[in-house]
Protein backbone atom coordinates (compact mmCIF):
# COMPACT_ATOMS: atom_id res chain seq x y z
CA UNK A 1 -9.12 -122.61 54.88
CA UNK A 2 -11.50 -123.40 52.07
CA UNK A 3 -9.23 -126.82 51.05
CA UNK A 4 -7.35 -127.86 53.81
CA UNK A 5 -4.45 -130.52 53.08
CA UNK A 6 -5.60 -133.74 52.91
CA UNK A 7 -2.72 -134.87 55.70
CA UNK A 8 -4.46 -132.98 57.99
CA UNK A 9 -8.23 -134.82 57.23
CA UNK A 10 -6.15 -138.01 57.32
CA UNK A 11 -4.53 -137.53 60.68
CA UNK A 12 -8.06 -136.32 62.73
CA UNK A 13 -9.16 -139.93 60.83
CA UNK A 14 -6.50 -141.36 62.45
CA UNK A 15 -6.68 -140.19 65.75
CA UNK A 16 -10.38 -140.44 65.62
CA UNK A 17 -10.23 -144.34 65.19
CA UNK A 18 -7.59 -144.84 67.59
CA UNK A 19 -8.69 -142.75 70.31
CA UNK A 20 -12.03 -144.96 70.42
CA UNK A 21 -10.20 -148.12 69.51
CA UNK A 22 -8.55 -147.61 72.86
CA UNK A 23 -11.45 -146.40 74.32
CA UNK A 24 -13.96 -148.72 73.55
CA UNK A 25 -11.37 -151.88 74.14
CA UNK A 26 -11.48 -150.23 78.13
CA UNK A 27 -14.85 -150.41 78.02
CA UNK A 28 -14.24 -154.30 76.95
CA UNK A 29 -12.05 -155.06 79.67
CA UNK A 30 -8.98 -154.26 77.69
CA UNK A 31 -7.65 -150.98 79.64
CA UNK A 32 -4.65 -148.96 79.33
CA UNK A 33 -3.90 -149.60 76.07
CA UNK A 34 -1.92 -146.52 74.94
CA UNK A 35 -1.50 -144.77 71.84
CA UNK A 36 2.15 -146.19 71.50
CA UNK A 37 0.57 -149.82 71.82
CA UNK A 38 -1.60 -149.22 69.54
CA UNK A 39 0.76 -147.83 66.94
CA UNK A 40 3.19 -150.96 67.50
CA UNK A 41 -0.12 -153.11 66.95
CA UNK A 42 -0.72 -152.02 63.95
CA UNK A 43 2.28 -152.26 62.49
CA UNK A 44 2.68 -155.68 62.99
CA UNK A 45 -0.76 -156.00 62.05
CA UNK A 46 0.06 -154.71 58.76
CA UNK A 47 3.51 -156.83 58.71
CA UNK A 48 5.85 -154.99 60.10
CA UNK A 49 7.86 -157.17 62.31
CA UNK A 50 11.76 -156.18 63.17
CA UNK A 51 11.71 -153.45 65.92
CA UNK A 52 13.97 -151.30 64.04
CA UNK A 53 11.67 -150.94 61.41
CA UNK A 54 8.31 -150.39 63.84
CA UNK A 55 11.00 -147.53 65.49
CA UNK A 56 11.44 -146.50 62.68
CA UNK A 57 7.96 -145.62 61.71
CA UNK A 58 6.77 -144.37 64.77
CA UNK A 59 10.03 -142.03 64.60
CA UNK A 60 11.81 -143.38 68.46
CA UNK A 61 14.86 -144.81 69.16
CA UNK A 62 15.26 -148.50 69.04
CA UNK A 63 16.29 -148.49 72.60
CA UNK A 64 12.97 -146.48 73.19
CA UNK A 65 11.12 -149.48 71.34
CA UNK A 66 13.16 -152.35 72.73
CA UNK A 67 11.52 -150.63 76.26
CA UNK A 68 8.12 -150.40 74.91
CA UNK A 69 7.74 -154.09 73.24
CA UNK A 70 9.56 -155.36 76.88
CA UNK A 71 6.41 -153.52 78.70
CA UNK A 72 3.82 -154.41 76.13
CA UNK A 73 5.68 -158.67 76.36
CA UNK A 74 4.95 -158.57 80.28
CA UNK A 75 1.60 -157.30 79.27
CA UNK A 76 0.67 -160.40 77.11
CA UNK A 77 0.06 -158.29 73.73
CA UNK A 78 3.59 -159.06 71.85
CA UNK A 79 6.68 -161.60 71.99
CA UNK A 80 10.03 -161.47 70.50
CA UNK A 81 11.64 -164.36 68.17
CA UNK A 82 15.00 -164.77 66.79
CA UNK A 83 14.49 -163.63 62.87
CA UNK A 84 15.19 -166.89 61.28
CA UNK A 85 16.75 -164.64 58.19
CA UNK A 86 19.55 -162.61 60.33
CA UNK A 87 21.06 -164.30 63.70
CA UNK A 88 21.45 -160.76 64.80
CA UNK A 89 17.94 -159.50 65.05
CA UNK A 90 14.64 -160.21 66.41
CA UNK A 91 11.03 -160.16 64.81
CA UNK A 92 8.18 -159.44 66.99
CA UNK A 93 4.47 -160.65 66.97
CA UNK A 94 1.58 -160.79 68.81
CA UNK A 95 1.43 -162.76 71.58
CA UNK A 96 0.16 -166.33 70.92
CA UNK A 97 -1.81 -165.44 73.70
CA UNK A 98 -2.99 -162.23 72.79
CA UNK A 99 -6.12 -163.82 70.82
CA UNK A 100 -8.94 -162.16 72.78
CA UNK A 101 -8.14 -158.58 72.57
CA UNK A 102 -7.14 -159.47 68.79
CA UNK A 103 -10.26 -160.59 68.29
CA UNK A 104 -12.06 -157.68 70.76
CA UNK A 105 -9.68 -154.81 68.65
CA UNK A 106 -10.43 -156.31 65.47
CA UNK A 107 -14.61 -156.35 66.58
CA UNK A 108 -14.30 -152.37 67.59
CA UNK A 109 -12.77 -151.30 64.47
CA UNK A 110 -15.28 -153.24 62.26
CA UNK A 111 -17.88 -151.24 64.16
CA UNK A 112 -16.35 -148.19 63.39
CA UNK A 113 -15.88 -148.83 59.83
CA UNK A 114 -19.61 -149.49 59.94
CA UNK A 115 -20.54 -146.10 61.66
CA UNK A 116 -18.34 -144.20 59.22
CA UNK A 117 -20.06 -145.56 56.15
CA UNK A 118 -23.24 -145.03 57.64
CA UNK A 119 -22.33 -141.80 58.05
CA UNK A 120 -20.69 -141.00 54.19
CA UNK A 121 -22.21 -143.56 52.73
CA UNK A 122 -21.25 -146.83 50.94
CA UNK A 123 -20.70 -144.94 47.52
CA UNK A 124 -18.09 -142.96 49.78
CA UNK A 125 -17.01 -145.95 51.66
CA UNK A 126 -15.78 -148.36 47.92
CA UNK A 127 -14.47 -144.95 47.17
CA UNK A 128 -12.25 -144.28 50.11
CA UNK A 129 -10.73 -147.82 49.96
CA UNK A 130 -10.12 -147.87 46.41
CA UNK A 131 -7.57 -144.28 46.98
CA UNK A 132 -6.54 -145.91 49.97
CA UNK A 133 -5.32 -148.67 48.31
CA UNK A 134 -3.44 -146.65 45.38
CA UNK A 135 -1.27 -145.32 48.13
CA UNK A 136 2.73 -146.57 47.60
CA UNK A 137 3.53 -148.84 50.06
CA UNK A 138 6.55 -147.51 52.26
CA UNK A 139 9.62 -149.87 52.08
């Protein structure tokens, strides 16, 4: 296909930088981080905080995610807090203890950032962030 969609370009991106995200935190001491982890990490990275809504966007049930933040809470990456705006629901965040692989995750995909603009170029680079950032939020 002479101009493939850009989805497609977007998602081997994606799965580019989190395949050696997870790969290179292993190599850091930081093992068995899965792709599911990482997906919840980012969200709340990028402020996403009820469950419901990180379910939402990684298209699983809430029970499915309730599971998944319980695994990744004994694991020392998230906790769970009572949302101070609705009694009835819960916010997650990282774990207050969870500084070192913040700081080891956040290290790994600075490096990558730098390999990719070595690669297209810092002309390419400005130019990638400033589409990027014209992107809708989702609500």
């Amino acid at each position: 296909m002479d101009n493939p969609l850009l989805i497609l370009d977007l998602m081997r991106a994606f799965y580019w930088f989190d395949e050696q995200l997870r790969a290179r935190l292993a190599q850091r001491g930081w093992p068995g981080i899965t792709r599911s982890q990482s997906l919840v990490l980012a969200n709340i990275a990028n402020g996403v905080v009820r469950p419901s809504h990180i379910a939402t966007n990684l298209g699983v049930s809430r029970q499915a995610m309730s599971q998944l933040l319980g695994e990744m809470a004994e694991d020392g990456l998230v906790e769970t807090l009572p949302d101070p705006d609705d009694r009835r629901a819960q916010r997650v965040g990282f774990a207050s203890t969870g500084g070192p692989i913040r700081e080891a995750a956040s290290g790994v995909l600075r490096d990558l950032e730098a390999e990719l603009a070595k690669a297209a170029g810092d002309k390419a680079m400005t130019g990638l962030r400033r589409v990027l950032a014209a992107v809708p939020q989702a609500d």
